[in-house]
C-alpha atoms as a PDB file:
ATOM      1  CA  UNK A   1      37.880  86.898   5.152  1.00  0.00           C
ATOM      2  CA  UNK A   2      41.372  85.344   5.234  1.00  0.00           C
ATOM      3  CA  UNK A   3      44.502  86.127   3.011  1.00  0.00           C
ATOM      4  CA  UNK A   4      46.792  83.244   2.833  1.00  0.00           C
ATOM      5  CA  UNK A   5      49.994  83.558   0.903  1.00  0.00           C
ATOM      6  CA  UNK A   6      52.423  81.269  -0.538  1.00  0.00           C
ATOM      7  CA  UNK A   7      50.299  78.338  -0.267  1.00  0.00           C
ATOM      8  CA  UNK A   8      49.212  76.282  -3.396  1.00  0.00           C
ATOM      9  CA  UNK A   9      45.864  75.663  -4.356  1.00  0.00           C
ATOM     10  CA  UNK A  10      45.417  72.268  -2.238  1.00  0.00           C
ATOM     11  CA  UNK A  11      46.437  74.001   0.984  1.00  0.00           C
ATOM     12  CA  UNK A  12      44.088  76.951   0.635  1.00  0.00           C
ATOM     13  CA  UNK A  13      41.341  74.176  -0.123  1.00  0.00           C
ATOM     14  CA  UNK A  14      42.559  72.533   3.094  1.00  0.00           C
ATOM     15  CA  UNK A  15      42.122  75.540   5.044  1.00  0.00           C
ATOM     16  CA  UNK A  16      38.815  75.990   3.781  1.00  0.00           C
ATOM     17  CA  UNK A  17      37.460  72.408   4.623  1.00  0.00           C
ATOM     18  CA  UNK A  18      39.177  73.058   8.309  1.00  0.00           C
ATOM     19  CA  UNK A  19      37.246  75.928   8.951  1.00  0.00           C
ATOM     20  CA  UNK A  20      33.696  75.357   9.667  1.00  0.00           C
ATOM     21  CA  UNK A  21      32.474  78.732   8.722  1.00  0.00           C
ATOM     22  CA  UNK A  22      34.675  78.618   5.497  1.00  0.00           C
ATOM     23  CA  UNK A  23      31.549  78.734   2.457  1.00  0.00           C
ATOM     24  CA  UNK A  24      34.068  79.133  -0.727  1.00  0.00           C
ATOM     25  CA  UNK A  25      37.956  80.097  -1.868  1.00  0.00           C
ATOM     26  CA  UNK A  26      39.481  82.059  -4.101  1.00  0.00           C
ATOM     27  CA  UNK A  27      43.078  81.186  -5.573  1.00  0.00           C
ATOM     28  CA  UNK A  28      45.193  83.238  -7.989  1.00  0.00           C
ATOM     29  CA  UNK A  29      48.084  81.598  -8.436  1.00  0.00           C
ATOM     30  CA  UNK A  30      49.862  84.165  -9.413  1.00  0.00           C
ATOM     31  CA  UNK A  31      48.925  86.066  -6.316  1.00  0.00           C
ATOM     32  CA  UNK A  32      47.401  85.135  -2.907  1.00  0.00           C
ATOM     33  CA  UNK A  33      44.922  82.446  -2.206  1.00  0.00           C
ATOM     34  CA  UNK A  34      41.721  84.525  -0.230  1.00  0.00           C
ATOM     35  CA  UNK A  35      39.325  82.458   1.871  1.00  0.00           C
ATOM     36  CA  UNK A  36      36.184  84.173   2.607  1.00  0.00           C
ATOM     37  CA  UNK A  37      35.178  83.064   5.683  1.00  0.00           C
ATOM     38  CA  UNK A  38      31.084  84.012   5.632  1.00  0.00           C
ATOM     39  CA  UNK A  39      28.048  84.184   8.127  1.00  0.00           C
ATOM     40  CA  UNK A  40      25.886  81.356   7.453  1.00  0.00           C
ATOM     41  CA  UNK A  41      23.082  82.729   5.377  1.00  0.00           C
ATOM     42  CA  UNK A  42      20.300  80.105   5.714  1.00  0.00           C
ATOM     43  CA  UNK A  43      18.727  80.771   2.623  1.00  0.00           C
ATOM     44  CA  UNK A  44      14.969  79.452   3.067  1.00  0.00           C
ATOM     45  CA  UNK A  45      13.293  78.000   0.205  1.00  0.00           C
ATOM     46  CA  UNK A  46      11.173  80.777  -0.884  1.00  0.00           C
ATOM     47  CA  UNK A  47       7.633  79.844   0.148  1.00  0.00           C
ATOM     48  CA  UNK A  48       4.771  80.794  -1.861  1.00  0.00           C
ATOM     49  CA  UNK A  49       2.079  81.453   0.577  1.00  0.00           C
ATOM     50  CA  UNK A  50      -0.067  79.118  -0.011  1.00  0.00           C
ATOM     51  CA  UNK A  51      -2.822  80.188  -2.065  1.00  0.00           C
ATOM     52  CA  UNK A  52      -6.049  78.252  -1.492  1.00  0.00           C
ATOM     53  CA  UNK A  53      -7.696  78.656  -5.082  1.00  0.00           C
ATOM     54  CA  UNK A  54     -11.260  77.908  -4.207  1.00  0.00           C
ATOM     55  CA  UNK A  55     -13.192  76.237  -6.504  1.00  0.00           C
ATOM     56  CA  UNK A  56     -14.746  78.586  -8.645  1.00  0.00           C
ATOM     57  CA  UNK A  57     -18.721  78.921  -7.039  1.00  0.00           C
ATOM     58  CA  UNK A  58     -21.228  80.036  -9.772  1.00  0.00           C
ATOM     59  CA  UNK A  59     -24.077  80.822  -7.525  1.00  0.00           C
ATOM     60  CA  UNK A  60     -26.733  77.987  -7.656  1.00  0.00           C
ATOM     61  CA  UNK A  61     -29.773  79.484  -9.669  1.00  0.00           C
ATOM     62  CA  UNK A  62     -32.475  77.880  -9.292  1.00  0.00           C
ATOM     63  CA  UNK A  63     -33.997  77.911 -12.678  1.00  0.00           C
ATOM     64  CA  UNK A  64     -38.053  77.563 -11.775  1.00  0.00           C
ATOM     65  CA  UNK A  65     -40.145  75.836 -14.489  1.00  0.00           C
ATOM     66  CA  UNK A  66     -41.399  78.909 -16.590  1.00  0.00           C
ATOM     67  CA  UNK A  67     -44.670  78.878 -15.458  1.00  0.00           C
ATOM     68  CA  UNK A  68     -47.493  80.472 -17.610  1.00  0.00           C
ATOM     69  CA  UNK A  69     -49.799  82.200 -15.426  1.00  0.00           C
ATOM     70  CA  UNK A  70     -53.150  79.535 -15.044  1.00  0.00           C
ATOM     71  CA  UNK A  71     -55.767  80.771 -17.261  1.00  0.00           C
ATOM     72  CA  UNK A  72     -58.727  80.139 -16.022  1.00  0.00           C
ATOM     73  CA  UNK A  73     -61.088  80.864 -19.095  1.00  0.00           C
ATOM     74  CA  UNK A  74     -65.184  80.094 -18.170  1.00  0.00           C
ATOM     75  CA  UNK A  75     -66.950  78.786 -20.785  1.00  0.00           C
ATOM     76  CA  UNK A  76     -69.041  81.087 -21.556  1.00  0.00           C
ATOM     77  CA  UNK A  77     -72.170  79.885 -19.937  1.00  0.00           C
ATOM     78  CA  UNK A  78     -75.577  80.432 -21.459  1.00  0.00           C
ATOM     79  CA  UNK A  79     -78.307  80.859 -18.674  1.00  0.00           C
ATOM     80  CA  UNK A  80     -79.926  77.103 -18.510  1.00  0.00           C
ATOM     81  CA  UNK A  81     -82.935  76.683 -20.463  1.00  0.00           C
ATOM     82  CA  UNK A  82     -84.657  74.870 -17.599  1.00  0.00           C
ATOM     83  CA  UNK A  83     -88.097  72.941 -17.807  1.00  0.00           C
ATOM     84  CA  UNK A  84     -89.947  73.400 -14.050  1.00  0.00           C
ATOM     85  CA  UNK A  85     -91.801  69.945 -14.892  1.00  0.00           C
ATOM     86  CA  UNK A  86     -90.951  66.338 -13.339  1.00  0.00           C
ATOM     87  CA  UNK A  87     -88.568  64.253 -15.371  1.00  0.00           C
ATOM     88  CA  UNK A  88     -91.662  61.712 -15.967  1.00  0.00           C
ATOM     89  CA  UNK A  89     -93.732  64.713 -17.906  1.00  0.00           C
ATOM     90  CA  UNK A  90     -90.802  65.443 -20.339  1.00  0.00           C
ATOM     91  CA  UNK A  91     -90.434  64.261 -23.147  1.00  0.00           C
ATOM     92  CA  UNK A  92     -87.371  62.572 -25.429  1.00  0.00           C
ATOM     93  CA  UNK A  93     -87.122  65.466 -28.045  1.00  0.00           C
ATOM     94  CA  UNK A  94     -87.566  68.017 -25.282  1.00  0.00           C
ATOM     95  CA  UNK A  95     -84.549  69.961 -24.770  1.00  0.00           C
ATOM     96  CA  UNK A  96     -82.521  67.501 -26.934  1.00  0.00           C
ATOM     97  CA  UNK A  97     -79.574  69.204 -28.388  1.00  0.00           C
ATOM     98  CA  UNK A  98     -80.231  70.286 -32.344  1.00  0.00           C
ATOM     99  CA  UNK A  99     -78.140  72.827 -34.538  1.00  0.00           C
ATOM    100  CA  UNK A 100     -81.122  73.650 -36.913  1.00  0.00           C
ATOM    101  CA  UNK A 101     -85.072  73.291 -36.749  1.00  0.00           C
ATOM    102  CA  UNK A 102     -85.181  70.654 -38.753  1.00  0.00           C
ATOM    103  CA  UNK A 103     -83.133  68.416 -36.086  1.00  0.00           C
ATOM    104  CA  UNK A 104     -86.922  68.933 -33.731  1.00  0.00           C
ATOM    105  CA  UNK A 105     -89.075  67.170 -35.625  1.00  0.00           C
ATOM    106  CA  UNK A 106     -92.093  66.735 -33.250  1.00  0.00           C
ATOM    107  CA  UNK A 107     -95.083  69.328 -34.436  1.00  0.00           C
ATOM    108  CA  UNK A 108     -94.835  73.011 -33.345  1.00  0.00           C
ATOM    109  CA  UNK A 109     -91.569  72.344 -32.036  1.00  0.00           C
ATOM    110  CA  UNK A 110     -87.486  74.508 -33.119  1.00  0.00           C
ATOM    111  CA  UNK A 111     -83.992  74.496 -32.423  1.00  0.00           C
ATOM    112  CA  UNK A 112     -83.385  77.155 -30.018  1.00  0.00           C
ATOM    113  CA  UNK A 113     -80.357  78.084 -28.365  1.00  0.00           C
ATOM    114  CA  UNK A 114     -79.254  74.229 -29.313  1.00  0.00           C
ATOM    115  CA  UNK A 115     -81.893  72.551 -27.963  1.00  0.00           C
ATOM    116  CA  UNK A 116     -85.204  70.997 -29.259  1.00  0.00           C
ATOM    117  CA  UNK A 117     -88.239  73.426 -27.627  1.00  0.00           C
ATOM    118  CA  UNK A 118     -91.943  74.358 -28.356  1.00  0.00           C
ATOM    119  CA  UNK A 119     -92.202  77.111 -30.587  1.00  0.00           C
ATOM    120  CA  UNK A 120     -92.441  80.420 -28.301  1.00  0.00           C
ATOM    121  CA  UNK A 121     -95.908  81.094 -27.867  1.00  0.00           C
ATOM    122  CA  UNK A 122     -97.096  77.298 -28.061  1.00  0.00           C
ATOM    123  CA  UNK A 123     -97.878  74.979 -24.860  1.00  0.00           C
ATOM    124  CA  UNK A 124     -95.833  72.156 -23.862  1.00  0.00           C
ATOM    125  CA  UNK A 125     -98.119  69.915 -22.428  1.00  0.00           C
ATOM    126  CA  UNK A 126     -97.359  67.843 -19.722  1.00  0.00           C
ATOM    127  CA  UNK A 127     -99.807  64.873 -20.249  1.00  0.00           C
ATOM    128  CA  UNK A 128     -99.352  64.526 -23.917  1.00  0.00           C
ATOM    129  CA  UNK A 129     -95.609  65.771 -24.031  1.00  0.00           C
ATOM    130  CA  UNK A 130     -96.439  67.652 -27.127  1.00  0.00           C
ATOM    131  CA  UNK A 131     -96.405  71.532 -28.224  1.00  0.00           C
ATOM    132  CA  UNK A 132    -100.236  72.497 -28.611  1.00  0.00           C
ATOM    133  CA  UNK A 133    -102.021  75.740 -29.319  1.00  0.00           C
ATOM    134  CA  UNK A 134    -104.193  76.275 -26.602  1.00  0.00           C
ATOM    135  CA  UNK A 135    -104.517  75.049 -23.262  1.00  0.00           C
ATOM    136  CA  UNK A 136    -107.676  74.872 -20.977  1.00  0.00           C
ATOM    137  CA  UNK A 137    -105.563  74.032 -17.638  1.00  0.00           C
ATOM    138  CA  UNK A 138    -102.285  75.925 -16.913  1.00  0.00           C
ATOM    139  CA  UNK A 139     -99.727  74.024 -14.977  1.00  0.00           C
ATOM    140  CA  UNK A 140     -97.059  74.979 -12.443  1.00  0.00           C
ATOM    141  CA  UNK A 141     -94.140  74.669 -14.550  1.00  0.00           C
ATOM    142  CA  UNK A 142     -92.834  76.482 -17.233  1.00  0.00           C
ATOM    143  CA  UNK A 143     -90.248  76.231 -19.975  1.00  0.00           C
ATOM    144  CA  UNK A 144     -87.434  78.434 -20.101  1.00  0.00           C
ATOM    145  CA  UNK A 145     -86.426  80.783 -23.507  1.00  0.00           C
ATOM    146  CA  UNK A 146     -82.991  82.492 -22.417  1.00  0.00           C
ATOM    147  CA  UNK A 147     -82.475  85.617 -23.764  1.00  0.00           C
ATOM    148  CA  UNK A 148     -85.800  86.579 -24.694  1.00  0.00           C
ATOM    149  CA  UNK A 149     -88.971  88.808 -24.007  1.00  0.00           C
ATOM    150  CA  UNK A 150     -92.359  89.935 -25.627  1.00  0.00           C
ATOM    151  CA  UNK A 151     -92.809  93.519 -25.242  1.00  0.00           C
ATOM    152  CA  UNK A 152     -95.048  96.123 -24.458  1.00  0.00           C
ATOM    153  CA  UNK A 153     -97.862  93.156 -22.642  1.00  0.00           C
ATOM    154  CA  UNK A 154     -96.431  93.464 -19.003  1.00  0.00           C
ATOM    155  CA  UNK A 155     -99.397  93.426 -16.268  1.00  0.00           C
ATOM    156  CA  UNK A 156     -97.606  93.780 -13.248  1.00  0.00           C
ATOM    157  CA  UNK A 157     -94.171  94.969 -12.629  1.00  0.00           C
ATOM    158  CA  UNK A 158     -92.376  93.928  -9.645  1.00  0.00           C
ATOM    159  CA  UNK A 159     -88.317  94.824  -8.812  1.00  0.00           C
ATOM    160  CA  UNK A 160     -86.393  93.039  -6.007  1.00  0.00           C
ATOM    161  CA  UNK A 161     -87.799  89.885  -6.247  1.00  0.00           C
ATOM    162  CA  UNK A 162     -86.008  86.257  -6.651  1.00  0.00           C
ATOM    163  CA  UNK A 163     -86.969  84.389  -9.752  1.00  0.00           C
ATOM    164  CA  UNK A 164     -89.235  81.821  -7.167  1.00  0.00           C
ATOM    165  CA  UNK A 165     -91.118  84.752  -6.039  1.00  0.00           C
ATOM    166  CA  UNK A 166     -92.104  86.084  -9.351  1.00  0.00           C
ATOM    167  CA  UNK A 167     -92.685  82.135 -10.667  1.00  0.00           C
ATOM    168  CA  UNK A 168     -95.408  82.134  -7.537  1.00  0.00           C
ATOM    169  CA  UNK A 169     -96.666  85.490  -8.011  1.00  0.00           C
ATOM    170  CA  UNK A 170     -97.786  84.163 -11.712  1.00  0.00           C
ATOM    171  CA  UNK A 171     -99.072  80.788 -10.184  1.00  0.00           C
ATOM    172  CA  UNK A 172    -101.106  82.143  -7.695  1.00  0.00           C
ATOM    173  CA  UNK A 173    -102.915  84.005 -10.913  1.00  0.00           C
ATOM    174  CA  UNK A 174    -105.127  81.614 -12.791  1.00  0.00           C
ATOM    175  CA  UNK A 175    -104.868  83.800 -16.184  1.00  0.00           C
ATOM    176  CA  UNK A 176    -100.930  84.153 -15.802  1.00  0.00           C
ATOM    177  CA  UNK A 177     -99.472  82.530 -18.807  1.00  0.00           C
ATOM    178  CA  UNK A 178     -95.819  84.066 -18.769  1.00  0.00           C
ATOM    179  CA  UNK A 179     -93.422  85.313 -16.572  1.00  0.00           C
ATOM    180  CA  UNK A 180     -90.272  87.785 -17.842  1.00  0.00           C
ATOM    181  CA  UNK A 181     -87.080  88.151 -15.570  1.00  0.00           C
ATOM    182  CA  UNK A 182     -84.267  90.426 -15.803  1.00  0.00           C
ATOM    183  CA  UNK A 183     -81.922  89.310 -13.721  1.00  0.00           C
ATOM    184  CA  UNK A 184     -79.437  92.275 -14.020  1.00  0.00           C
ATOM    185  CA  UNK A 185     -82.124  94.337 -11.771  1.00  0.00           C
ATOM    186  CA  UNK A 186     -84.085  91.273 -10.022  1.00  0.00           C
ATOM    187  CA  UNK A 187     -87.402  92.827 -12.502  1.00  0.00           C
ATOM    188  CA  UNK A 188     -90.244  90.610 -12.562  1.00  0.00           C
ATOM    189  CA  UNK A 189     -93.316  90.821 -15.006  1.00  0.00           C
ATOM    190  CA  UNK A 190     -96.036  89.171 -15.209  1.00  0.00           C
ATOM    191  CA  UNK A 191     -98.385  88.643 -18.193  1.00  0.00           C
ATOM    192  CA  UNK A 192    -101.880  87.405 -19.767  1.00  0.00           C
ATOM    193  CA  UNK A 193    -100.032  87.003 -23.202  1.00  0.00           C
ATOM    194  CA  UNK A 194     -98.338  84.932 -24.884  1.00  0.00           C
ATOM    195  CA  UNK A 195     -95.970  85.426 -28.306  1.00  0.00           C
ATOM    196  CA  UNK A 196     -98.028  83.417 -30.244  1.00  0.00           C
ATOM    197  CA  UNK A 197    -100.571  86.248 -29.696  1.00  0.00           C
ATOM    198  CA  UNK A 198     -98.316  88.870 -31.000  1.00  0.00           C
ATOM    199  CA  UNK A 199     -95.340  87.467 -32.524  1.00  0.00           C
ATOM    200  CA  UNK A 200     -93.820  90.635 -33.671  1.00  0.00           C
ATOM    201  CA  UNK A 201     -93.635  91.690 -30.540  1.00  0.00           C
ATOM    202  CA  UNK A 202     -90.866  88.371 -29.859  1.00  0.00           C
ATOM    203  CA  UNK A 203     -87.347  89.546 -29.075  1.00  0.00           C
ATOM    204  CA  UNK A 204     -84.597  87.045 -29.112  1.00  0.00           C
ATOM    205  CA  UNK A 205     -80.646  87.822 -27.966  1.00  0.00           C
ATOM    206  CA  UNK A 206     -81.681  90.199 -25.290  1.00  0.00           C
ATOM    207  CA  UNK A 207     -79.167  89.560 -22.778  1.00  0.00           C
ATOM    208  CA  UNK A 208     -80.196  89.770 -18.721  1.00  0.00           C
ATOM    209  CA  UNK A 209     -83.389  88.620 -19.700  1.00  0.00           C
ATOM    210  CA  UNK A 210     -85.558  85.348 -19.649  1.00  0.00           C
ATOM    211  CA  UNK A 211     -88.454  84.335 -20.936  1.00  0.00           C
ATOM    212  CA  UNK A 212     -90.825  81.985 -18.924  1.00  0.00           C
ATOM    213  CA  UNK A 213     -93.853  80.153 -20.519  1.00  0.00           C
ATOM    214  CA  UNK A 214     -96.239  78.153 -18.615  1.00  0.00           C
ATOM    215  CA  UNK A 215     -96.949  74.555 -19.048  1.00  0.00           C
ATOM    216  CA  UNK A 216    -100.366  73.370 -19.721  1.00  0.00           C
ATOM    217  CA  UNK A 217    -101.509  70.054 -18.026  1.00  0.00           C
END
């Protein structure tokens, strides 16, 4: 810092702008005129570091479809009611589907399990395709009641066996008329009976087993 004195206000401004280093001046005039002579402060523009906002990321979520769990629900599935006989030996109403007896409308013949059949303990026959009381020749084939049994007229017993072998076991015995299979246990009997006979002795809704009449030529 200088001290000049006795100079007037344009002089000490002079002095100033002659000295390079010279940043500013002071005059009292009433007093002396001070020039501060002052390092060079290079004053840097403040600098914000740069501050690289990033985009604000909400993590991707992958929003997947709710998906309700596939359901598989089987119809419930009532054992087939299954005639053994050619497709040329049955008849129209056979096994046509019916609601009440009065839908089967051939003689001797009801509604069960929703479809047209002989009444248990009658004979389809395959030559006349009618449901007949007795029968002098016994055919191979049989017609199916699901569900069903007649108790207490079992000849033979058999357990193990497929439903085939107990169906030959009965047609390889000329007085066989029916044929009862549990299938829960693979049970085969064999009778000389039939619920026609004996109808008290007809159970229906017995589940596991099936009821097998044979067909009269």
């Amino acid at each position: 810092m200088r001290q000049l004195n006795g100079v007037t206000a344009h002089q000490c401004m002079d002095n100033c702008t002659a000295d390079g280093a010279c940043l500013n001046v002071e005059y009292d005039p009433g007093s002396t005129a001070v020039i501060e002579t002052t390092t060079e402060i290079t004053t840097l523009a403040e600098t914000t570091p740069k501050i690289t906002t990033l985009a604000e990321t909400t993590p991707e979520i992958t929003t997947l479809a709710e998906s309700t769990p596939v359901i598989t629900t089987l119809a419930e599935t009532t054992p087939e009611i299954t005639t053994f006989a050619d497709t040329t030996s049955k008849a129209n109403w056979l096994l046509a589907e019916c609601s009440s007896d009065s839908q089967c409308t051939d003689t001797n013949t009801r509604c069960f399990v929703n479809q047209c059949m002989c009444i248990q303990g009658f004979y389809y026959s395959v030559s006349s395709k009618a449901c007949i009381e007795t029968c002098s020749s016994l055919d191979n084939t049989y017609l199916h009641y699901v569900s069903s049994y007649l108790k207490d007229y079992n000849l033979r017993i058999r357990d193990g066996v497929t439903l085939q072998q107990c169906l030959d076991d009965c047609n390889a015995d000329g007085a066989c008329l029916v044929v009862e299979y549990f299938t829960n246990s693979n049970q085969c009997n064999v009778q000389h009976v039939t619920a026609r006979e004996d109808p008290k002795k007809w159970t229906e809704s017995q589940l596991g087993w099936n009821f097998y009449q044979r067909n009269c030529q």
